[in-house]
Protein backbone atom coordinates (compact mmCIF):
# COMPACT_ATOMS: atom_id res chain seq x y z
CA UNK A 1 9.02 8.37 -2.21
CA UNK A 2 7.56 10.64 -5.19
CA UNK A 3 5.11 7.84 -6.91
CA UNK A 4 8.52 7.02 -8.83
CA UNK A 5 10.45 2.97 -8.24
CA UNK A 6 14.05 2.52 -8.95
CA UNK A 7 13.84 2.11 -12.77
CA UNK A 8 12.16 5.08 -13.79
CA UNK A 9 8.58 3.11 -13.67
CA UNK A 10 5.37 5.35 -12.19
CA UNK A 11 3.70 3.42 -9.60
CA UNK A 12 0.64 3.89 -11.32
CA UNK A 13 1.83 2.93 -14.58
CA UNK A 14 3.90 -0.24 -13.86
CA UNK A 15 3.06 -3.13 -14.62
CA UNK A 16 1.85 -4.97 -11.39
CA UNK A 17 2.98 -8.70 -12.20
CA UNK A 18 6.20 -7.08 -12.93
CA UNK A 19 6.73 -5.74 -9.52
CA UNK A 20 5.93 -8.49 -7.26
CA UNK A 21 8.01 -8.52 -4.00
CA UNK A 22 9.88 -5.45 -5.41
CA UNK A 23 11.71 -3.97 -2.03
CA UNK A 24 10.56 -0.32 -1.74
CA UNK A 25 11.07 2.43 0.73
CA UNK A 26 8.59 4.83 1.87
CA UNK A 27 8.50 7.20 5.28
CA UNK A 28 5.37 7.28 7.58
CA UNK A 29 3.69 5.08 10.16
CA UNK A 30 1.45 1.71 10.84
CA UNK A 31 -2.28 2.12 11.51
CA UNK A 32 -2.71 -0.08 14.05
CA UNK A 33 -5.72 0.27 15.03
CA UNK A 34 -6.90 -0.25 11.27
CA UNK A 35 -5.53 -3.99 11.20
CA UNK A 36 -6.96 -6.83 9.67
CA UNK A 37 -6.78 -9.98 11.51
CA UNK A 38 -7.55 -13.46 9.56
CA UNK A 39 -7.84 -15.29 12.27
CA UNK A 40 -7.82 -18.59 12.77
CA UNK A 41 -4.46 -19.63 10.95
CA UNK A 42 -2.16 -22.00 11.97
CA UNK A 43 1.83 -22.17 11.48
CA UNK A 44 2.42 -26.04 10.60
CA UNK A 45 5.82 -27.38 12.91
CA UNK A 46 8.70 -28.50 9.90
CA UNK A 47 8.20 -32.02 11.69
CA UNK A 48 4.86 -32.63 11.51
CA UNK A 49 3.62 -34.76 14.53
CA UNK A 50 -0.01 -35.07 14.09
CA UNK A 51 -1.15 -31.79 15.88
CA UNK A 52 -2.27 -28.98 13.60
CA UNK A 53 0.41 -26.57 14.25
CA UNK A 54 0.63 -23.25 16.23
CA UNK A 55 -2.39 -20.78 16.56
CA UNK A 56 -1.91 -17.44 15.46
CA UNK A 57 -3.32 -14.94 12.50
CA UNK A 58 -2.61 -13.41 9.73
CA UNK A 59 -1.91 -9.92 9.74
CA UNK A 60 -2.71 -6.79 7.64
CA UNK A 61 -1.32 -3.85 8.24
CA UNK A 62 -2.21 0.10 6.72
CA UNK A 63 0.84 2.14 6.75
CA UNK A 64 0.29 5.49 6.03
CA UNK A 65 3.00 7.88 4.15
CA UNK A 66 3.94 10.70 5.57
CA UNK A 67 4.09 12.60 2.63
CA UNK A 68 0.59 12.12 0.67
CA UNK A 69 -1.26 10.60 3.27
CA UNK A 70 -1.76 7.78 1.07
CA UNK A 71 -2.70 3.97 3.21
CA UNK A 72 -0.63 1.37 1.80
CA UNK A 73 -1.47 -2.74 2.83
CA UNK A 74 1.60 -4.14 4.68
CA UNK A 75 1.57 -8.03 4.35
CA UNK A 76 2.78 -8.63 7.72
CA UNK A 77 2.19 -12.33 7.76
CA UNK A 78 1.56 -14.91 10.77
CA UNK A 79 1.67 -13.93 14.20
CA UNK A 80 1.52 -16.10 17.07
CA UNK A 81 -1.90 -15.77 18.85
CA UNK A 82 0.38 -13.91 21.96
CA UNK A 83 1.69 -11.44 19.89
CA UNK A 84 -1.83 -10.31 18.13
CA UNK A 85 -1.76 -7.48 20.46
CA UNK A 86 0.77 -4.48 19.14
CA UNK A 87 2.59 -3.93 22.52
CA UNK A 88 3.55 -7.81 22.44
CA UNK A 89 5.17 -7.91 19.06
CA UNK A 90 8.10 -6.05 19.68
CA UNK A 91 9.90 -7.43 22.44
């Protein structure tokens, strides 16, 4: 990825409301030990029986391209409090 999105559009130059949940591709790695846990959150069950739901977090990951160097924030969303740990979430 050049700093250029399908459409011709400068990353720095786009308009950001425009570009909300646009898919993108870029080459490089997660930062792990960089993450940002939001901690406590709960995932509410589609029945709801009266309990609160399952613990977990919320999880924010830096990726880091492999061609500028430059950290990106990865939304990675809930994760169940036994997968907080990176060798536990892909299984």
């Amino acid at each position: 990825m050049d700093g250029w999105i399908d459409g011709g559009c400068a990353l720095h130059m786009c308009i950001p409301s425009q570009q909300d949940y646009r898919r993108v591709t870029v080459v490089g790695r997660y930062e792990h030990e960089s993450e940002l846990l939001l901690t406590p959150r709960t995932r509410l069950r589609e029945a709801f029986d009266g309990n609160a739901g399952e613990p977990g977090v919320h999880l924010l990951t830096p990726f880091v391209r492999s061609d500028t160097g430059e950290r990106l924030i990865v939304n990675r969303g809930w994760v169940p409090d036994e997968r907080v740990k990176v060798a536990t979430r892909y299984r």
